[in-house]
Structures are given as structure tokens and as C-alpha cells.
C-alpha atoms as a PDB file:
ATOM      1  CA  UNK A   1       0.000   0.000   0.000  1.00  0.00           C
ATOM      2  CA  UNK A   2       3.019   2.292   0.804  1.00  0.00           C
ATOM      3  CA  UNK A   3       3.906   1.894  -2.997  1.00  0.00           C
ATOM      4  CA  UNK A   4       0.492   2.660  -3.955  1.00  0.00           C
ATOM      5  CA  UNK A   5       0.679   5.891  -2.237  1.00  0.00           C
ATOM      6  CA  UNK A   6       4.241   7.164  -3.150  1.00  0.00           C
ATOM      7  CA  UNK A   7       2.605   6.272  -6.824  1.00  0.00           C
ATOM      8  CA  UNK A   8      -0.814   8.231  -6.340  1.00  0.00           C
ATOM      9  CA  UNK A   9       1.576  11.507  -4.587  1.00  0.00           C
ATOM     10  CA  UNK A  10       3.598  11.700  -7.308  1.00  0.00           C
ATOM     11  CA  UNK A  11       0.921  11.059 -10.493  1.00  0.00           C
ATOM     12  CA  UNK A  12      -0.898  13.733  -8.403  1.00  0.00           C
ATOM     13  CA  UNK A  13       1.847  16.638  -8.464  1.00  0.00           C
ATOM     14  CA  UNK A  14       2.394  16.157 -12.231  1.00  0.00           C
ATOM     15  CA  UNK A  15      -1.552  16.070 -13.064  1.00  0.00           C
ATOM     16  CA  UNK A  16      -1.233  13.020 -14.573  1.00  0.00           C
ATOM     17  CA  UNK A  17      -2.757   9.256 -14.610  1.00  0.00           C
ATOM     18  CA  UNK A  18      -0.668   6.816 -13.325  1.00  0.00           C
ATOM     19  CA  UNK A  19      -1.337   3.439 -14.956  1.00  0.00           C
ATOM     20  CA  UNK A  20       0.743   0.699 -13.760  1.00  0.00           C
ATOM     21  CA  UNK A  21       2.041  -2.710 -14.989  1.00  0.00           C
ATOM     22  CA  UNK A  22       2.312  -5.784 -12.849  1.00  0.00           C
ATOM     23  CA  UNK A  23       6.007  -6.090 -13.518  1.00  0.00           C
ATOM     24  CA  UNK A  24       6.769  -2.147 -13.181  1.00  0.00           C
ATOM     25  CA  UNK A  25       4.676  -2.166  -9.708  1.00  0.00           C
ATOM     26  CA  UNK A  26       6.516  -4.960  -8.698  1.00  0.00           C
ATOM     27  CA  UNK A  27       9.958  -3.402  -9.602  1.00  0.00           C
ATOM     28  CA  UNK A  28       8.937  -0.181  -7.619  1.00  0.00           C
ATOM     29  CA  UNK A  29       7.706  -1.689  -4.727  1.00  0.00           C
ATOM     30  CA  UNK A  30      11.130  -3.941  -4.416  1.00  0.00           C
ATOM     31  CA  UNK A  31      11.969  -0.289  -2.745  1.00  0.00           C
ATOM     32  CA  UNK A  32       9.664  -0.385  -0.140  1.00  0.00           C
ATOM     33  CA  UNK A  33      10.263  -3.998   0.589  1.00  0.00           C
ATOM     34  CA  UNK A  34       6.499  -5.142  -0.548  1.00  0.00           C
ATOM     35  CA  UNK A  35       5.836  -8.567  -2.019  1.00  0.00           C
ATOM     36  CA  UNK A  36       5.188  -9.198  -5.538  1.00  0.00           C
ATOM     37  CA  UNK A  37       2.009  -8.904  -6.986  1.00  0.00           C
ATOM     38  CA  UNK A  38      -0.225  -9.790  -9.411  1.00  0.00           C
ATOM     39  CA  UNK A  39      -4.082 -10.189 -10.533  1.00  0.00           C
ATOM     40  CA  UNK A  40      -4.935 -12.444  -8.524  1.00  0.00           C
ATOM     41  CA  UNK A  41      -3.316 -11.376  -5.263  1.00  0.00           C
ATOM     42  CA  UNK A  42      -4.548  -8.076  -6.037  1.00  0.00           C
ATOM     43  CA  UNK A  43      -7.816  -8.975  -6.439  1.00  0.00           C
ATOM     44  CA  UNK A  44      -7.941 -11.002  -3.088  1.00  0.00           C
ATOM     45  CA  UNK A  45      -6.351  -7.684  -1.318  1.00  0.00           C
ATOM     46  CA  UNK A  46      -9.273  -5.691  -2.837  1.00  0.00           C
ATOM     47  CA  UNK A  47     -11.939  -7.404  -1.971  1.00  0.00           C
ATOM     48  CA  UNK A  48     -10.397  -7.374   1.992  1.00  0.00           C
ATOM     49  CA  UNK A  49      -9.118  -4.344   2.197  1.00  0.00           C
ATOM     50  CA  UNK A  50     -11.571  -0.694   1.194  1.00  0.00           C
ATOM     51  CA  UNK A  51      -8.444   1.093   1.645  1.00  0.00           C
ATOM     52  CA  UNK A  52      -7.282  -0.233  -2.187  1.00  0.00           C
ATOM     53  CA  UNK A  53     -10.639   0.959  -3.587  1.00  0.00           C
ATOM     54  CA  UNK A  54      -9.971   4.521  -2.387  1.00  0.00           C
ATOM     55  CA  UNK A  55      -6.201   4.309  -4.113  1.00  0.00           C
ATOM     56  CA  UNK A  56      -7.252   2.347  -7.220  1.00  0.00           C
ATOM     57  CA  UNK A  57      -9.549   3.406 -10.026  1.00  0.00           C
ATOM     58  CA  UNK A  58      -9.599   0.050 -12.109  1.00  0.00           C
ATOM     59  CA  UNK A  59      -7.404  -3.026 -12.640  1.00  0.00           C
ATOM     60  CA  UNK A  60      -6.957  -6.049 -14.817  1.00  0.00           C
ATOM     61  CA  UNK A  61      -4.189  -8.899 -16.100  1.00  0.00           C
ATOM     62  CA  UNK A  62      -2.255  -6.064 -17.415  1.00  0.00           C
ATOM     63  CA  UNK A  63      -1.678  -3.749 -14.443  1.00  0.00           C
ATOM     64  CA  UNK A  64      -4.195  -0.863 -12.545  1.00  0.00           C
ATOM     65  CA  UNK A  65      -4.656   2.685 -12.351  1.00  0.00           C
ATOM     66  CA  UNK A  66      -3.865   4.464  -9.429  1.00  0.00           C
ATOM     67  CA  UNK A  67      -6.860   7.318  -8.448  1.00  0.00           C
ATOM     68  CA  UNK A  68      -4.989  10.517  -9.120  1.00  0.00           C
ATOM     69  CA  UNK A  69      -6.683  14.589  -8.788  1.00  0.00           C
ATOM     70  CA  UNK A  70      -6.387  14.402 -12.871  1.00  0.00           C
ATOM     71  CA  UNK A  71      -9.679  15.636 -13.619  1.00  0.00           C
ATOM     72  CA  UNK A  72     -11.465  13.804 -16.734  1.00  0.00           C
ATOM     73  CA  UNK A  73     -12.738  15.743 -19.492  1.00  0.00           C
ATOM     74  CA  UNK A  74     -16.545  15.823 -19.122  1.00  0.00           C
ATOM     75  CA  UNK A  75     -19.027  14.497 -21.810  1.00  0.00           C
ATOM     76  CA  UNK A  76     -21.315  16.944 -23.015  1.00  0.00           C
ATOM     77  CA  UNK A  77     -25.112  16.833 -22.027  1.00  0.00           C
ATOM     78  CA  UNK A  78     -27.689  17.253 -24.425  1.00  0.00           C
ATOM     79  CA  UNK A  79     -27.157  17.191 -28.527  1.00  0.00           C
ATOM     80  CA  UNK A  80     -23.885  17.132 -29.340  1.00  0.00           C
ATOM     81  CA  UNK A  81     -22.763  20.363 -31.407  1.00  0.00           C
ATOM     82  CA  UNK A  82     -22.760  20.572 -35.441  1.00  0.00           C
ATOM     83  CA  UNK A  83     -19.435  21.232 -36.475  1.00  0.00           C
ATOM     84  CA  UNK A  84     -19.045  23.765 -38.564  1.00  0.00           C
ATOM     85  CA  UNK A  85     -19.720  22.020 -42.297  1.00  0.00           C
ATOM     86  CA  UNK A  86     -22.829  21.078 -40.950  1.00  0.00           C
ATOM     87  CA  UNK A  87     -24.026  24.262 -40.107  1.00  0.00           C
ATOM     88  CA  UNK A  88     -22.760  26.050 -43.151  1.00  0.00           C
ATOM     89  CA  UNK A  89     -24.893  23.394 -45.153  1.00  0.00           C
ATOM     90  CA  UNK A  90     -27.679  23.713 -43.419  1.00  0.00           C
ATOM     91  CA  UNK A  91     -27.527  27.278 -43.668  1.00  0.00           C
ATOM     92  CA  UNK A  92     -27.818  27.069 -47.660  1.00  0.00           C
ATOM     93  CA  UNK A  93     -30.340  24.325 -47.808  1.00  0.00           C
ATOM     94  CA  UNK A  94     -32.379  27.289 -45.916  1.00  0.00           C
ATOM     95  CA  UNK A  95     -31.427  30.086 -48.035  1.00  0.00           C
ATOM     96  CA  UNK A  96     -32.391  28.032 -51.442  1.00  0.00           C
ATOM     97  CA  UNK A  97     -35.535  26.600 -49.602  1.00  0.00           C
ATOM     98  CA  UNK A  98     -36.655  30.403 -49.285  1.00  0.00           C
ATOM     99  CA  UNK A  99     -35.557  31.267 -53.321  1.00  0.00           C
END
């Protein structure tokens, strides 16, 4: 968990995401002295512990994603806007509907 939260600190100063791999968290957390890990120890820890579901957003065979403060680009409510051919041609179908 220590190498969870070094991870999330520093992902969160540079306003980034911080995926991980298995093999890359397991190289990083050689540092902190933590045990290897992997999908399915992970998945035992997360189920036990709600402290990993605060740190992690998802995981899967490949690796996770630690929760960082980057904020996600929100999808737009409602229609989505005409770009800017589409209005132009809509425009003249108008004008020649009026000729």
C-alpha cells in the first residue's frame, strides 16, 4: 500500500494518470520492501481491504490505475454540437428553400 501511495503523490503533483504494470509495480515496490504482486493477489487484497478501492480506479491482467486529482474531461449533455460544415450546409439548404 506504501507503494500505492508514493505512486498516487507523485501522479498527483504532475496532473497526470498513473497506470501501472504488474512487472513495473513490482519493480517499484522492491523499494519499499512489498511482495510481488499480481491479478490475482490483487484482487484477493481488494476485496479485503476498502483502503485499495480509495487508491485504485480500475485493474486487470495487465496492471491498474492508481486514483490521481487528474480531472477527466466531461461528456457533453444534451445534442452534441454541429461542427461547422454542418451548419454552413444547413444554412444554404435554408437560403435556397426560401428562393
Amino acid at each position: 500500500m506504501l507503494t500505492l501511495r508514493a505512486l498516487q503523490s507523485s501522479a498527483n503533483n504532475k496532473h497526470i494518470e498513473a497506470p501501472m504494470t504488474w512487472d513495473a509495480l513490482n519493480h517499484i515496490g522492491e523499494k519499499y520492501g512489498s511482495p510481488d504482486i499480481d491479478y490475482d493477489r490483487f484482487a484477493k487484497r481488494w476485496e479485503q481491504d476498502p483502503m485499495m478501492k480509495k487508491l485504485v480506479a480500475r485493474f486487470d491482467g495487465h496492471g491498474l490505475v492508481i486514483k490521481t486529482d487528474k480531472h477527466e474531461p466531461k461528456p457533453e449533455q444534451g445534442e452534441p454540437k454541429k461542427s461547422m460544415k454542418a451548419s454552413a450546409a444547413m444554412s444554404a439548404v435554408k437560403r435556397t428553400d426560401k428562393a
